[in-house]
N, C-alpha and C. Protein backbone atom coordinates (compact mmCIF):
# COMPACT_ATOMS: atom_id res chain seq x y z
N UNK A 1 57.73 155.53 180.46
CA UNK A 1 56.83 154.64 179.78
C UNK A 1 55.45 155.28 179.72
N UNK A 2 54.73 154.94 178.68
CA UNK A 2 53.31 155.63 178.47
C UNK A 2 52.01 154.32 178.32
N UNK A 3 52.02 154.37 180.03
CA UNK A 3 50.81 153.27 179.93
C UNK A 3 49.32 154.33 179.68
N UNK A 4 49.30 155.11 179.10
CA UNK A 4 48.27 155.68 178.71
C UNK A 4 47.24 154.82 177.96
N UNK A 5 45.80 155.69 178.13
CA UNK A 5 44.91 154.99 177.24
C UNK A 5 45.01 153.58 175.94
N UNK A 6 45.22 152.61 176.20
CA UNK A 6 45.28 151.47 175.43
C UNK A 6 44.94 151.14 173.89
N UNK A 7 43.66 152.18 173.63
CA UNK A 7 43.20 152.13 172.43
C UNK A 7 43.42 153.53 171.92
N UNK A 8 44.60 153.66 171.65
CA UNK A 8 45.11 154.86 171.16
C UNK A 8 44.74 154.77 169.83
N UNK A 9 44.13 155.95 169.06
CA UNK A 9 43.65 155.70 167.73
C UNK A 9 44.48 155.17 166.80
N UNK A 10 44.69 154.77 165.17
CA UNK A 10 45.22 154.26 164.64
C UNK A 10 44.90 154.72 163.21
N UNK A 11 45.70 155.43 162.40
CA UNK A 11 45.92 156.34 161.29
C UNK A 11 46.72 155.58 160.42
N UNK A 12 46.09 155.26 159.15
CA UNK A 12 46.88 154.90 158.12
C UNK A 12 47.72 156.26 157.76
N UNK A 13 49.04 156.49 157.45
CA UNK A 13 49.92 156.90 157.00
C UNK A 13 50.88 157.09 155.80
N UNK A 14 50.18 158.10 154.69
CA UNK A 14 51.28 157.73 153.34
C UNK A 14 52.19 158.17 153.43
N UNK A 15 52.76 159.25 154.33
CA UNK A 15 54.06 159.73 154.45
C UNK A 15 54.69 159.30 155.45
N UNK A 16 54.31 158.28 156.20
CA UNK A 16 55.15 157.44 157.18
C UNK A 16 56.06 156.32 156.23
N UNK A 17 57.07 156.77 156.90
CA UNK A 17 58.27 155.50 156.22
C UNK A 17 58.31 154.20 157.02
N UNK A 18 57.70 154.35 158.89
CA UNK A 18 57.38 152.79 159.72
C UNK A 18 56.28 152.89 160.35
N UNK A 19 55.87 152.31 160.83
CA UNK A 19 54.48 152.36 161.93
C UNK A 19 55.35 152.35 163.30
N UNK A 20 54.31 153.65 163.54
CA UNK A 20 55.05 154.32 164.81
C UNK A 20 53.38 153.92 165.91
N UNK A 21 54.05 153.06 167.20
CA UNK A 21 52.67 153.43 168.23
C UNK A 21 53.67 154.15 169.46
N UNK A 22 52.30 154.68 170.24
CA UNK A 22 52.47 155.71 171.18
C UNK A 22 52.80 154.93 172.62
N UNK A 23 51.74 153.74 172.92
CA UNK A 23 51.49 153.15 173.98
C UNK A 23 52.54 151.82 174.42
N UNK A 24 53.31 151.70 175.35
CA UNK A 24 54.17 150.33 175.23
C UNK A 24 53.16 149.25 175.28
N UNK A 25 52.04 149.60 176.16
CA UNK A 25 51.09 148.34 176.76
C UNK A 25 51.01 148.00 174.84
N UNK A 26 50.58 148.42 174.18
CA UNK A 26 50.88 147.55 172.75
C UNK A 26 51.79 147.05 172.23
N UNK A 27 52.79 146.95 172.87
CA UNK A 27 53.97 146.10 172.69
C UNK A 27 53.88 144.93 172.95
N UNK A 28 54.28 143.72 172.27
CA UNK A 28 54.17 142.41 173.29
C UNK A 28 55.78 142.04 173.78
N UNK A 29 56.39 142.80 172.36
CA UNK A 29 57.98 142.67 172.80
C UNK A 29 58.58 144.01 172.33
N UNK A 30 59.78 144.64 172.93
CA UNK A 30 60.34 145.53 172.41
C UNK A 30 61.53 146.02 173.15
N UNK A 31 62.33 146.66 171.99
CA UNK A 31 63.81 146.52 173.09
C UNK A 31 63.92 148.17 172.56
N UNK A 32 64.64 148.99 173.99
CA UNK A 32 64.90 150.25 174.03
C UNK A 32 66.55 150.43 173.23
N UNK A 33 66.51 151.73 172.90
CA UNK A 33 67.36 151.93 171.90
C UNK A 33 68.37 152.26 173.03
N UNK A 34 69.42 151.93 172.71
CA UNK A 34 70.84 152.69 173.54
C UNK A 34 71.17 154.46 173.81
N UNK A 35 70.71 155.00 172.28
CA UNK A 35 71.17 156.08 172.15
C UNK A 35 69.51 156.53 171.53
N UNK A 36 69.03 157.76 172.50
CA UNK A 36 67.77 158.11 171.52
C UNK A 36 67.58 158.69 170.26
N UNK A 37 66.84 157.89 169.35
CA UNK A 37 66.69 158.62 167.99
C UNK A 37 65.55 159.35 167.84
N UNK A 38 65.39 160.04 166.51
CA UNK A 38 64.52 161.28 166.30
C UNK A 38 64.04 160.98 164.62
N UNK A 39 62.90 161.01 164.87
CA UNK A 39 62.34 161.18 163.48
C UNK A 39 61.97 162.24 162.62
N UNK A 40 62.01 162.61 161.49
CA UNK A 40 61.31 163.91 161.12
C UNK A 40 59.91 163.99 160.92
N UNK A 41 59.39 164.79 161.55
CA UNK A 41 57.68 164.99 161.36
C UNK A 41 57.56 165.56 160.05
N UNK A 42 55.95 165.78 160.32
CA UNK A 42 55.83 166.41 158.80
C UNK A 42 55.95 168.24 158.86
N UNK A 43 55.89 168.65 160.48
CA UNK A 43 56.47 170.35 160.36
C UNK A 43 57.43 170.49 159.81
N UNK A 44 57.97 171.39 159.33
CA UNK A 44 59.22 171.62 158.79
C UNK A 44 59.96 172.28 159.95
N UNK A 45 61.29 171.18 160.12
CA UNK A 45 62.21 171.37 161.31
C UNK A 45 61.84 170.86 162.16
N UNK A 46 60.80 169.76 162.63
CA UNK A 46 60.61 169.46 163.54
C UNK A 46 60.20 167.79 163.86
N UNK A 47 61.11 167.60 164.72
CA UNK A 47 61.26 165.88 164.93
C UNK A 47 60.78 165.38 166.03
N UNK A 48 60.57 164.24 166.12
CA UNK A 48 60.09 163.27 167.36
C UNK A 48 60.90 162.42 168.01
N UNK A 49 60.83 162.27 168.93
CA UNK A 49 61.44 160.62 169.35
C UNK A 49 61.13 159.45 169.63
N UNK A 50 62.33 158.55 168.89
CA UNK A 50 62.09 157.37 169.13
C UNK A 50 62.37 156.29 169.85
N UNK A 51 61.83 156.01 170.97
CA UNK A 51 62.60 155.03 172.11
C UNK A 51 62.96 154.06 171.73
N UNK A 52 62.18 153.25 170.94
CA UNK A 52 62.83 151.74 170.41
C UNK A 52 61.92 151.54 169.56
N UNK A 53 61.73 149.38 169.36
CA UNK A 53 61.18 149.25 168.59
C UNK A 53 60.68 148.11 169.13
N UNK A 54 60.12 147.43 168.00
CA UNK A 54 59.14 145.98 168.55
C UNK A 54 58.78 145.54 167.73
N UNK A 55 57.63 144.17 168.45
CA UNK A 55 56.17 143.98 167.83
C UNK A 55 55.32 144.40 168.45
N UNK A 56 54.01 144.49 167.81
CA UNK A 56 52.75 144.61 168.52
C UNK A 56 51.68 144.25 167.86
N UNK A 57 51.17 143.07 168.31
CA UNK A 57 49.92 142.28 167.97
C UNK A 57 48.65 143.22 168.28
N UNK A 58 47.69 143.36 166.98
CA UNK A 58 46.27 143.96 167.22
C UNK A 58 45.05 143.18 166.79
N UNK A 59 44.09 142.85 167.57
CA UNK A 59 42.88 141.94 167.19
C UNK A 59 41.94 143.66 166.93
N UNK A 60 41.41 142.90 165.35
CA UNK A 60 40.80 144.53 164.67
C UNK A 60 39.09 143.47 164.70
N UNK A 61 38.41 144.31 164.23
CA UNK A 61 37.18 143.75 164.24
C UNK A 61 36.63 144.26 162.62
N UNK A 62 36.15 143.12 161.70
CA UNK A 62 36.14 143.75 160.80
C UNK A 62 34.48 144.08 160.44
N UNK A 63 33.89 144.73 159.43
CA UNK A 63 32.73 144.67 159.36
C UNK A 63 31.41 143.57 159.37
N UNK A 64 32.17 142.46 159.07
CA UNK A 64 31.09 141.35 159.18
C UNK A 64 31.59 140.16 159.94
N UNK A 65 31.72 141.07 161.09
CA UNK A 65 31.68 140.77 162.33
C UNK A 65 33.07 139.77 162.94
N UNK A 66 33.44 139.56 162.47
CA UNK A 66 35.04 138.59 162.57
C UNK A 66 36.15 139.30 162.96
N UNK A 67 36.56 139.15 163.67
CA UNK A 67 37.95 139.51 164.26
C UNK A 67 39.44 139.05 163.40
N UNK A 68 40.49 139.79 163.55
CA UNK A 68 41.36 139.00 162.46
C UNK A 68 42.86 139.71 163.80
N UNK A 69 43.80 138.94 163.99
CA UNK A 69 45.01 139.93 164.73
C UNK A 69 45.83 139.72 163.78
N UNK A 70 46.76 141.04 164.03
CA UNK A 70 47.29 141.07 163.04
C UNK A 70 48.56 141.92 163.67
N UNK A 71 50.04 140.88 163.48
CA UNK A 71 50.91 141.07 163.97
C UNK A 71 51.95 142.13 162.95
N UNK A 72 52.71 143.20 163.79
CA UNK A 72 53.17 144.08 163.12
C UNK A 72 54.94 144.25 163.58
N UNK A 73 55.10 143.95 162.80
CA UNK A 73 56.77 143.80 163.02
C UNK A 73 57.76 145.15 163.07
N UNK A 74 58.74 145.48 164.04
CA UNK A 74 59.76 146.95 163.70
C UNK A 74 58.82 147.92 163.91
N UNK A 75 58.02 147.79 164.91
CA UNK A 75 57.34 148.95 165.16
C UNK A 75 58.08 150.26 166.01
N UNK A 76 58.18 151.28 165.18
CA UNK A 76 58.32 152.35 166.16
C UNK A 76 57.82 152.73 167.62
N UNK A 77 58.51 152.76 168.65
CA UNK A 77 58.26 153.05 170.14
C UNK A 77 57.81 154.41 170.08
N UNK A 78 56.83 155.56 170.00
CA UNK A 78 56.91 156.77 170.13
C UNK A 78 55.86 156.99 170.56
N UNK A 79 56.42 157.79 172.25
CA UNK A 79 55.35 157.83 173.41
C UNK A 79 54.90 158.93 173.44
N UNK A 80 55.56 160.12 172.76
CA UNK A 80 54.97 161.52 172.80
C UNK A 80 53.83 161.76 171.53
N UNK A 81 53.66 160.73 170.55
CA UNK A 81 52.47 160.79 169.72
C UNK A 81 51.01 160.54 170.38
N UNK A 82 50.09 161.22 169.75
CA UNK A 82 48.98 161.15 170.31
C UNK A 82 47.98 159.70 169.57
N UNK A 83 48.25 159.22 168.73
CA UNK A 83 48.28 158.40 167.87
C UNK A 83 48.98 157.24 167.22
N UNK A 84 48.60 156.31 166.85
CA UNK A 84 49.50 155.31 166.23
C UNK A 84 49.20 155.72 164.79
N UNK A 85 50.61 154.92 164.29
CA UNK A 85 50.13 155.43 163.08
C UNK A 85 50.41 154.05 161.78
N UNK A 86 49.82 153.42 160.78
CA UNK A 86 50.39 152.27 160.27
C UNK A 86 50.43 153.21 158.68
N UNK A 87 51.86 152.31 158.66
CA UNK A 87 52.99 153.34 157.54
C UNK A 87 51.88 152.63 155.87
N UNK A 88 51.43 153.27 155.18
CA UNK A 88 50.95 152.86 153.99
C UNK A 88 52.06 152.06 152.93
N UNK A 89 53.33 153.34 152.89
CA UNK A 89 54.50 152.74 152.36
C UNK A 89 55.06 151.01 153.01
N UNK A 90 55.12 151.34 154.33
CA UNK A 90 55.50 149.71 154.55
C UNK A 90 54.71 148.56 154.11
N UNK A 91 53.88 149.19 154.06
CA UNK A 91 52.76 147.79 153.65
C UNK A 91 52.68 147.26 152.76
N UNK A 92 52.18 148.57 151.55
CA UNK A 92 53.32 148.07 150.00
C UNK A 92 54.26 147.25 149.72
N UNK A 93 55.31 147.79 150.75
CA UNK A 93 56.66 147.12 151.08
C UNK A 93 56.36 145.78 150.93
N UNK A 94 55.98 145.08 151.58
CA UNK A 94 55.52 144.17 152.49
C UNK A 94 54.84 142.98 151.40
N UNK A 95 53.97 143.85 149.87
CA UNK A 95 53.09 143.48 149.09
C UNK A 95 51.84 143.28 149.70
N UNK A 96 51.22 144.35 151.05
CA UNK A 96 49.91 144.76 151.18
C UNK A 96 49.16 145.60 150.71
N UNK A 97 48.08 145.01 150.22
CA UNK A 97 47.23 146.69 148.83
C UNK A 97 46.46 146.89 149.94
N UNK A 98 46.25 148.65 150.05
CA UNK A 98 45.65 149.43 150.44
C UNK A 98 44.44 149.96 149.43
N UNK A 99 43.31 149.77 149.89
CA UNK A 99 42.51 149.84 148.94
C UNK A 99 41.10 151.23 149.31
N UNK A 100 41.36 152.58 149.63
CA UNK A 100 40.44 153.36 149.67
C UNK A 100 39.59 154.38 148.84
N UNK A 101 38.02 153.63 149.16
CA UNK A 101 37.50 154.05 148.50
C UNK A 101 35.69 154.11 149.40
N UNK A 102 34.88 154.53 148.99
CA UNK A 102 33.44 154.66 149.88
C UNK A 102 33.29 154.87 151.38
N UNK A 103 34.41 156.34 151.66
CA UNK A 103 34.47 156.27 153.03
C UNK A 103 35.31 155.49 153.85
N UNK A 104 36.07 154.44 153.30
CA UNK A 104 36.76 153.12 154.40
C UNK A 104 37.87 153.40 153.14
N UNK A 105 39.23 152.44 154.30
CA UNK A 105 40.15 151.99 153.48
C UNK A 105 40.66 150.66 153.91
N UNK A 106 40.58 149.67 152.95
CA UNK A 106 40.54 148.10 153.39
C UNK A 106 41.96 147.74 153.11
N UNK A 107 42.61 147.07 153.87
CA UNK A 107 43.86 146.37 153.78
C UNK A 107 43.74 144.98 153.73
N UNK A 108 44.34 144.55 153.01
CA UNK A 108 44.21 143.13 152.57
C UNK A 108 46.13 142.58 151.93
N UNK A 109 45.74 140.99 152.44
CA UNK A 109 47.34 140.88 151.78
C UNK A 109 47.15 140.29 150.49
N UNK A 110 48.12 139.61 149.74
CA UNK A 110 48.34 139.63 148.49
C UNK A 110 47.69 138.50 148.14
N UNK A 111 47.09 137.76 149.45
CA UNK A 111 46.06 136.24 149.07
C UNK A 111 44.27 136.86 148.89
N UNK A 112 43.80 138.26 149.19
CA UNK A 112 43.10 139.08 149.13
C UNK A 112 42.40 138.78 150.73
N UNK A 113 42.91 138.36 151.98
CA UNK A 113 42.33 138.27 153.16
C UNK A 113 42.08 139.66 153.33
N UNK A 114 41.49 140.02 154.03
CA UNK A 114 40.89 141.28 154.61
C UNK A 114 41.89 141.55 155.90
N UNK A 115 42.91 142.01 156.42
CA UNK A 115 43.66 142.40 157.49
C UNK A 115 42.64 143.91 158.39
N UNK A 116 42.34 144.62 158.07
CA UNK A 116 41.97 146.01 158.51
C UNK A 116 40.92 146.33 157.50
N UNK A 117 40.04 147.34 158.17
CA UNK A 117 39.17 147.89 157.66
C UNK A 117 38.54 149.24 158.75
N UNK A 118 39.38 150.37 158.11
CA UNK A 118 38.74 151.71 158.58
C UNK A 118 38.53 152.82 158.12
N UNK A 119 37.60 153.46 159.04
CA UNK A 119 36.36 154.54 158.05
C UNK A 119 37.58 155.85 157.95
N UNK A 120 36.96 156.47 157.36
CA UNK A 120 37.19 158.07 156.66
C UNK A 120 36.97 158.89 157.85
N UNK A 121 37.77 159.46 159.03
CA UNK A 121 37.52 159.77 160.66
C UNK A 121 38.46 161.18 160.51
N UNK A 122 37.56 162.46 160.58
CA UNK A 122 38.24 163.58 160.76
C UNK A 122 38.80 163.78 159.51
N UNK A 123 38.86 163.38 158.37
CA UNK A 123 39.50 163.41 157.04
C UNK A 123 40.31 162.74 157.42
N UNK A 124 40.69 161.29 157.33
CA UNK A 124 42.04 160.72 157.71
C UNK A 124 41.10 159.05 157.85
N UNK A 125 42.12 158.25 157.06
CA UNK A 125 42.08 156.47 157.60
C UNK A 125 42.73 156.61 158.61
């Protein structure tokens, strides 16, 4: 188990197919897989693993000043990432617009609530 650092960063993802976190303590529920699976990274030939899956509830803080949590369903268990990562594609999925532009990229659902809001960090949401 990786009770590591709690606020493990958090990377929007267009080539993620799920949202993968690193830390269980962000789990509120999650059940281990029987048989371990492996994901493909983006090296060529080279995969990760995946212990299980879950939820994991996150209270984000948005720019004008309000808090919003925001529960994330089928989350990937993966303790050897240094990072979480939330899948762009799922969100779509989902009918969440991703909207980046002026440095930030705002997530909002299809009623236009504001879910997330983060900056342009290292070249990367």
């Amino acid at each position: 188990m990786n009770r590591n650092h709690p606020t493990t960063l958090i990377y929007l993802d267009s080539g993620a197919n799920n949202h993968c976190f690193a830390n269980d303590i962000d789990f509120s529920t999650y059940t281990i897989f029987s048989i371990l699976q492996y994901g493909q990274a983006a090296m060529k030939n080279s995969k990760f693993c995946i212990i299980g899956k879950g939820i994991v509830r996150k209270t984000f803080s948005l720019p004008n000043r309000q808090t919003v949590t925001v529960i994330f369903h089928d989350i990937l268990y993966t303790p050897k990432f240094d990072t979480n990562l939330v899948s762009i594609n799922y969100l779509d999925e989902k009918e969440y617009i991703t909207n980046m532009k002026d440095g930030q990229a705002i997530i909002t659902n299809k009623y236009g609530i504001t879910l997330l809001v983060t900056p342009w960090l290292r070249k990367m949401y």
